[in-house]
Protein backbone atom coordinates (compact mmCIF):
# COMPACT_ATOMS: atom_id res chain seq x y z
CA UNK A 1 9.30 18.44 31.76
CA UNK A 2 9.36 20.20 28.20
CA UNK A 3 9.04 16.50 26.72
CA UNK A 4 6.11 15.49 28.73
CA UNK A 5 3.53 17.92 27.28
CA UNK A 6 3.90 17.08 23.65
CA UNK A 7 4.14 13.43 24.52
CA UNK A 8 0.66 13.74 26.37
CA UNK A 9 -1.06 15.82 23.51
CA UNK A 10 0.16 13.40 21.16
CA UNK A 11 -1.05 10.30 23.18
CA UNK A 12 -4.54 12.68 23.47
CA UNK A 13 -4.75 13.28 19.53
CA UNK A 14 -4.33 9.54 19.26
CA UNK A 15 -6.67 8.45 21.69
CA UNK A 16 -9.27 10.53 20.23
CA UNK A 17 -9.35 9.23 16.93
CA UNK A 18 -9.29 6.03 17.35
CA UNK A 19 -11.13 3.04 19.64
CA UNK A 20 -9.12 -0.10 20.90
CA UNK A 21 -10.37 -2.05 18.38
CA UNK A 22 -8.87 -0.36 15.84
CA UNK A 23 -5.34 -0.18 17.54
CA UNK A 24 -2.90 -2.34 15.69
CA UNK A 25 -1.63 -5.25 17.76
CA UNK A 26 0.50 -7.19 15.36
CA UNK A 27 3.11 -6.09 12.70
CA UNK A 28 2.19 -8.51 9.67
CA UNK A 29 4.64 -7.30 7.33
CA UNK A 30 6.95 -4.69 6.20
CA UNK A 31 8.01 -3.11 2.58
CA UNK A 32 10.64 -0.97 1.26
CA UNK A 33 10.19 0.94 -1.72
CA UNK A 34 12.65 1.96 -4.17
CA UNK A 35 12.81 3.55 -7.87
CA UNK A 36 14.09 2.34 -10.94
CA UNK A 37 17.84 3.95 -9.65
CA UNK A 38 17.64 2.45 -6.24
CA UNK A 39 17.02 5.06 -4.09
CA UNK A 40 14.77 4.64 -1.29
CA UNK A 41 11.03 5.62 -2.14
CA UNK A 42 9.25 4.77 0.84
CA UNK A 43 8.48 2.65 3.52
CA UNK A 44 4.92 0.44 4.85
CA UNK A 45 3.92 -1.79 7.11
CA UNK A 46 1.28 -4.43 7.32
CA UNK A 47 -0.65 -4.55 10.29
CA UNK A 48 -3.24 -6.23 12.33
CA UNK A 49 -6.03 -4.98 14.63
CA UNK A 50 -7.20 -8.53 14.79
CA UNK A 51 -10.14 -7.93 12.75
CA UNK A 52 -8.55 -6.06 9.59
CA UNK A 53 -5.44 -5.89 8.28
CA UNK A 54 -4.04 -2.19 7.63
CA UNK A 55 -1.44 -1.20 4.94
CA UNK A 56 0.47 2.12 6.05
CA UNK A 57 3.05 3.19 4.00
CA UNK A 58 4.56 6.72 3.55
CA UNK A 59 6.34 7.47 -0.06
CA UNK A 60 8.81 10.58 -1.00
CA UNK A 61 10.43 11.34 -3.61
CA UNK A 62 7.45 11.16 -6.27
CA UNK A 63 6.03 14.19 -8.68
CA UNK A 64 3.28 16.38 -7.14
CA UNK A 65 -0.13 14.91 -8.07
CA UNK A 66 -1.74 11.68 -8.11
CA UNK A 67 0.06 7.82 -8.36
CA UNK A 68 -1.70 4.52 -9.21
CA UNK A 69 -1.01 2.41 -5.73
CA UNK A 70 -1.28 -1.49 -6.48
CA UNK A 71 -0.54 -4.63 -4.91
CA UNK A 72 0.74 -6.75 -7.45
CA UNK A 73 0.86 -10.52 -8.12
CA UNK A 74 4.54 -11.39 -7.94
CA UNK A 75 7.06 -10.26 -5.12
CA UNK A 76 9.58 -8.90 -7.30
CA UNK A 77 10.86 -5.44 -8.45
CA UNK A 78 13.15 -5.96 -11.11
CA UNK A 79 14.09 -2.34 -12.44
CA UNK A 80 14.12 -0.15 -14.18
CA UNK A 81 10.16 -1.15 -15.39
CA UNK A 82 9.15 -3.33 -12.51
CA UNK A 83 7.24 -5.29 -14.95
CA UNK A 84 8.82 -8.61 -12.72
CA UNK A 85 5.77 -7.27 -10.60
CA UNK A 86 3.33 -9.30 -12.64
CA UNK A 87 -0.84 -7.43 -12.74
CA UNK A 88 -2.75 -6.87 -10.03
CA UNK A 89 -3.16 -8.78 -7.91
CA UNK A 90 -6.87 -10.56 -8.05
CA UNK A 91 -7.26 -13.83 -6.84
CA UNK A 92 -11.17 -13.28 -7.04
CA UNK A 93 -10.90 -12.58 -10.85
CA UNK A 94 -12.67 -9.57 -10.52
CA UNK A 95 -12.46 -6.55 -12.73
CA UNK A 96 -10.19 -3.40 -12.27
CA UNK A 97 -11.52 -0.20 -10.25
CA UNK A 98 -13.71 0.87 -7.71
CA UNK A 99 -15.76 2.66 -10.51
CA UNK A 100 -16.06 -0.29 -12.12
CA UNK A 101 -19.16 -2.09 -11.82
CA UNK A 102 -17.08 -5.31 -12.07
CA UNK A 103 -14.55 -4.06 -10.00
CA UNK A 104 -12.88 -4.04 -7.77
CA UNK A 105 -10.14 -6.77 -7.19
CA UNK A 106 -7.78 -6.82 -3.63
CA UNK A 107 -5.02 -5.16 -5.58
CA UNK A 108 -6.49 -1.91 -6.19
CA UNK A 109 -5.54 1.05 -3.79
CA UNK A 110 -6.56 4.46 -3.94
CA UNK A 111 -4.23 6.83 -5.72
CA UNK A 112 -1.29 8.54 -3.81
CA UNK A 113 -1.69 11.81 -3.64
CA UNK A 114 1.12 13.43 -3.28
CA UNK A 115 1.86 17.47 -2.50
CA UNK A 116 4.22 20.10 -3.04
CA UNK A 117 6.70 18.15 0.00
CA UNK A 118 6.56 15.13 -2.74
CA UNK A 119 5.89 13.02 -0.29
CA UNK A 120 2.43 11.17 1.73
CA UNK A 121 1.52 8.91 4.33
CA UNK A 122 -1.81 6.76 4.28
CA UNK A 123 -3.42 3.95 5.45
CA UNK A 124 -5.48 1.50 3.24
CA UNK A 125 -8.09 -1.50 4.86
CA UNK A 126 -7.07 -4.14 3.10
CA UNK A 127 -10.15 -6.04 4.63
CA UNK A 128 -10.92 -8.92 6.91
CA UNK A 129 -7.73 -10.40 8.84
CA UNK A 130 -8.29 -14.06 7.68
CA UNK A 131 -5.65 -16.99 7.18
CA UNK A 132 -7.04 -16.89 3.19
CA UNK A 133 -6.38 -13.16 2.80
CA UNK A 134 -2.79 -13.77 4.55
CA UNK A 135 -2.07 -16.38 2.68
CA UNK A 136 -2.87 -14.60 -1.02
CA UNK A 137 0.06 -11.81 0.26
CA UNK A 138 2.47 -14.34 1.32
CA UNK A 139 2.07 -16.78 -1.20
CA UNK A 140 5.52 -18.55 -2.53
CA UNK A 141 5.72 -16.39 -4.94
CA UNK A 142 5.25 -12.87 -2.92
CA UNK A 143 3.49 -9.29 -3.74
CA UNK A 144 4.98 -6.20 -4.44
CA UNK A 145 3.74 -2.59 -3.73
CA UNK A 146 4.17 -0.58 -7.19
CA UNK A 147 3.75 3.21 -7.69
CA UNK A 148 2.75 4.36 -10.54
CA UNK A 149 3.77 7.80 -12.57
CA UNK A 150 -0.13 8.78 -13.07
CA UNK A 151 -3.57 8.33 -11.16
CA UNK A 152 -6.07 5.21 -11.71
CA UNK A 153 -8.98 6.37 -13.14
CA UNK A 154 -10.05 3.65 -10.97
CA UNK A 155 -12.67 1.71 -13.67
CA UNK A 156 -10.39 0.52 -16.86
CA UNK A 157 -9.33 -2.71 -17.37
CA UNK A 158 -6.79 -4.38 -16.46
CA UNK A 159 -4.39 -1.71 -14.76
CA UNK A 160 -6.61 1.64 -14.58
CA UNK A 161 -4.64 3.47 -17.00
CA UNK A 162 -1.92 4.59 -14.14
CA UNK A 163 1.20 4.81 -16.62
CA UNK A 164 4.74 3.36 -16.12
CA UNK A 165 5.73 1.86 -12.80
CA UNK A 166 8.06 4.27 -10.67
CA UNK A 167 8.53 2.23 -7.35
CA UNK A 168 8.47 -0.59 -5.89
CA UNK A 169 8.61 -3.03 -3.21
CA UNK A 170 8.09 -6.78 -2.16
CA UNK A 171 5.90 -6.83 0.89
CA UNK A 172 7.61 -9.16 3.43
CA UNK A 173 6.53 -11.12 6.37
CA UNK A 174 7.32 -9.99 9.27
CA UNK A 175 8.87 -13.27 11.57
């Protein structure tokens, strides 16, 4: 009987916050993040409302303050740089940065910001759930999710400034 109350304020909270619609229905894909030493950095999943596809991750492990978050072109994380990662990814050819009058291109994210636990969870709209914008993640030669060691300034060119890479992960589809 204990279990049943915080089970029903917790279905409550997440009834009120959110409509049907927006209540993922598919798991798209799935990513595991590590550093440059191999230990685990975090965890996301890809999903699907129907409409719009959702990126939810949750990261540890990282310095207090804000990390550049980018989906980039290639599917690999070869440490300890993660430069295997290839740029951002941009199939539009767009600039970098939502400041950016240009900007911005599918592989900018906002910054992780991350607290005194060192550690976050978030969600990111990745946009419309279309066959074209699945198709750009899984292409045959993958994306990866890299962290970076500072924040985008969200409107320079190419990367946004963000510093090394720190983590790192190839999204994967889920079967």
């Amino acid at each position: 009987m204990r279990i049943a109350i915080p089970i029903t304020f917790a279905a409550l909270g997440l009834t009120g916050c959110s409509t049907l619609d927006s209540i993922p229905t598919e798991r798209v894909g799935e990513i595991r993040l590590s550093f440059a030493n191999g230990l685990p950095a975090g965890t996301g999943q890809l999903v699907s409302n129907g409409q719009a596809l959702t990126l939810a991750v949750a990261v540890t492990g990282l310095e207090p303050g804000e990390h550049g978050f980018h989906l980039h072109t290639t599917g690999q994380c070869t440490a300890p740089d993660f430069k295997s990662a290839g740029g951002h990814l941009n199939p539009a050819g767009r600039e970098h940065g939502a400041l950016n009058p240009q900007g911005k291109h599918l592989g900018d994210l906002p910054n992780l910001v991350i607290g005194a636990s060192r550690s976050t969870s978030t969600e990111i709209d990745l946009g419309a759930d279309t066959r074209e914008l699945r198709e750009t993640l899984f292409d045959a030669d993958g994306t990866a999710v890299v962290v970076h060691a500072e924040a985008d300034d969200y409107r320079s060119d190419p990367a946004g400034d963000a510093g090394s890479r720190v983590a790192c992960g190839v999204l994967r589809q889920s079967s």
